[in-house]
C-alpha atoms as a PDB file:
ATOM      1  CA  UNK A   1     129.042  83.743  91.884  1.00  0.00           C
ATOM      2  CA  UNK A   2     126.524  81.313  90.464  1.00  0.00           C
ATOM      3  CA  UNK A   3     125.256  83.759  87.575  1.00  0.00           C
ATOM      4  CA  UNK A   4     124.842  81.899  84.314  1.00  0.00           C
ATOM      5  CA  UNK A   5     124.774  78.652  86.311  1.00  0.00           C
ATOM      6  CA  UNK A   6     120.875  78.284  85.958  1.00  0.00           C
ATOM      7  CA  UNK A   7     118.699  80.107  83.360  1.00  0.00           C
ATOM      8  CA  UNK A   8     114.945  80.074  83.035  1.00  0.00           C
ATOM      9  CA  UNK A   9     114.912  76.100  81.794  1.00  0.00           C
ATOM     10  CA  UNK A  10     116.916  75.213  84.702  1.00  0.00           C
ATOM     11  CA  UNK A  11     119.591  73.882  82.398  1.00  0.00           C
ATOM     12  CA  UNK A  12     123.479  76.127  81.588  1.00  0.00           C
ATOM     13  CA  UNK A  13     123.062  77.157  78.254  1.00  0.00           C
ATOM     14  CA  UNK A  14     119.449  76.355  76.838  1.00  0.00           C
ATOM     15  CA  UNK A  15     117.745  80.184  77.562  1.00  0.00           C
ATOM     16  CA  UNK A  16     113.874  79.740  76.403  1.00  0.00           C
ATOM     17  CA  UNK A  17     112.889  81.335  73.694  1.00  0.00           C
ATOM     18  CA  UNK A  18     111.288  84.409  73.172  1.00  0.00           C
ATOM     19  CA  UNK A  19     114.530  86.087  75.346  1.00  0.00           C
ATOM     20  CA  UNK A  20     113.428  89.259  76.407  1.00  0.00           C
ATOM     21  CA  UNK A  21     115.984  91.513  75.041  1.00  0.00           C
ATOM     22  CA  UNK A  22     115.859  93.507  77.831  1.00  0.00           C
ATOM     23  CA  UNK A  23     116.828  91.094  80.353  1.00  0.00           C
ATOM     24  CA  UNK A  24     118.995  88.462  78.540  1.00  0.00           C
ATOM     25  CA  UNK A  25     122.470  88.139  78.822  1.00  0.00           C
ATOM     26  CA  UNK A  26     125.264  87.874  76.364  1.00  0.00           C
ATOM     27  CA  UNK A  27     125.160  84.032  77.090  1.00  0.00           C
ATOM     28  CA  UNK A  28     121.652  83.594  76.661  1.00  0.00           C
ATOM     29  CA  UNK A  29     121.973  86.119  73.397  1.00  0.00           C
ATOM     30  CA  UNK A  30     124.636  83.353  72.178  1.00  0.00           C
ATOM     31  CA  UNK A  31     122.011  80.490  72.129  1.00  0.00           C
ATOM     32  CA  UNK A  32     120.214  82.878  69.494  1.00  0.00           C
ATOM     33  CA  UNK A  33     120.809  81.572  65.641  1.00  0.00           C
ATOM     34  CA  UNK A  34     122.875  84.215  63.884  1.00  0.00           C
ATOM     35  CA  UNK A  35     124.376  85.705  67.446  1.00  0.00           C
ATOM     36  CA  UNK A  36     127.207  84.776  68.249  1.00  0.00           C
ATOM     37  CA  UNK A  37     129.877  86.245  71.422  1.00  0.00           C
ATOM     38  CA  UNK A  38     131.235  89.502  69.779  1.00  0.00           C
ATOM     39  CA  UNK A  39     127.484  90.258  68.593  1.00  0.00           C
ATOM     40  CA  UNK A  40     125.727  89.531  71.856  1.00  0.00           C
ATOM     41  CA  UNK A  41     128.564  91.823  74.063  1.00  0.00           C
ATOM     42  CA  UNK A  42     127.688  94.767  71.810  1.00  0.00           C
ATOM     43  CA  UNK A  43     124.040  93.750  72.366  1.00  0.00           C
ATOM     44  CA  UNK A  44     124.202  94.625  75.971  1.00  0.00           C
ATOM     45  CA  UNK A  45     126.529  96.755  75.433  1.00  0.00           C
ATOM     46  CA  UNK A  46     124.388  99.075  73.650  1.00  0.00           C
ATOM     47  CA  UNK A  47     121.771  98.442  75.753  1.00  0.00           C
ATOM     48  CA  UNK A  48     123.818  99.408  78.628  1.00  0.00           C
ATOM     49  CA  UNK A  49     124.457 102.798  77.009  1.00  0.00           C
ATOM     50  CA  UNK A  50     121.371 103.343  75.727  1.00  0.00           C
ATOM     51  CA  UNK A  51     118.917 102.253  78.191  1.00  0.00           C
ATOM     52  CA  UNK A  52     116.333  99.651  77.601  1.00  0.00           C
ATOM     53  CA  UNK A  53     114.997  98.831  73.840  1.00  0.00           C
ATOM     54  CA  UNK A  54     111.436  99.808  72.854  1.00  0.00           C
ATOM     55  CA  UNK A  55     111.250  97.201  70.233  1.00  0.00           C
ATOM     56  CA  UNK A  56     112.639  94.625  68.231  1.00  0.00           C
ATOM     57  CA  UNK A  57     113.864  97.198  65.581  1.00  0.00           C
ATOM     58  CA  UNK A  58     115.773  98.945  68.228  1.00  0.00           C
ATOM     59  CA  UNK A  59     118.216  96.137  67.647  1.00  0.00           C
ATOM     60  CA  UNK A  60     118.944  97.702  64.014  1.00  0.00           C
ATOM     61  CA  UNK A  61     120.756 100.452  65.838  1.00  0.00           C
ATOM     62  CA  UNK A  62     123.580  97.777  67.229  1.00  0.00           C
ATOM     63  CA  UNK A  63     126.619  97.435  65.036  1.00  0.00           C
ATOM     64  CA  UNK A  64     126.518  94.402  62.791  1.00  0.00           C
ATOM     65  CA  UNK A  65     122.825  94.044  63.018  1.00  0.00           C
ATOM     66  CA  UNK A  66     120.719  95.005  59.737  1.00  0.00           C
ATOM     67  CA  UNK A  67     118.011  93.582  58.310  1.00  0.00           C
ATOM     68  CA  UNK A  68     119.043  90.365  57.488  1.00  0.00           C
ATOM     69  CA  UNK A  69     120.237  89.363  60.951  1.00  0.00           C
ATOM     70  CA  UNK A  70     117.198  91.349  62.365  1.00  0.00           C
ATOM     71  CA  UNK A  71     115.044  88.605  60.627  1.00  0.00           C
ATOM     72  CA  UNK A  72     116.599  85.696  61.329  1.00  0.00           C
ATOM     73  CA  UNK A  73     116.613  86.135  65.238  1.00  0.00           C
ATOM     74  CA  UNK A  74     113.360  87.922  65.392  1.00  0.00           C
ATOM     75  CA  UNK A  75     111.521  84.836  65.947  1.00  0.00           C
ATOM     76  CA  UNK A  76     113.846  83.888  69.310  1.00  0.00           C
ATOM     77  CA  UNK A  77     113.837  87.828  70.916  1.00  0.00           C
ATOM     78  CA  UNK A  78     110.495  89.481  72.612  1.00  0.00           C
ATOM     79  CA  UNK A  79     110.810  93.100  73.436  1.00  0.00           C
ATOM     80  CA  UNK A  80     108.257  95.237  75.467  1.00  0.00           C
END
């Protein structure tokens, strides 16, 4: 109850950028140019499965991202 009600700005829907793409949600993922609700499920879904990403070009191994996409949201994602 409550998730998704606040993010890291304080306001529903405005995530700050970079989102960690270990810890962002499909919501947050959704504020990301190029992402939009089918992409950013099979985001976490993957990472789900998979277990956290090492880098941004983990992201390449999610379905529907290649390189194209994989530059334009570069610039809004941070990975460890």
């Amino acid at each position: 109850v409550g998730e998704g009600s606040s993010t890291r700005t304080g306001v529903r829907g405005k995530p700050s950028f970079p989102l960690n793409v270990n810890r962002a949600s499909a919501s947050e993922f959704e504020a990301v140019p190029g992402i939009g609700p089918a992409l950013a499920a099979r985001i976490v879904a993957y990472r789900q499965a998979n277990g956290p990403f090492t880098s941004l070009e983990d992201l390449l191994n999610v379905e529907g991202i290649g390189q194209k996409t994989l530059a334009l949201v570069k610039p809004y994602l941070s990975a460890p």
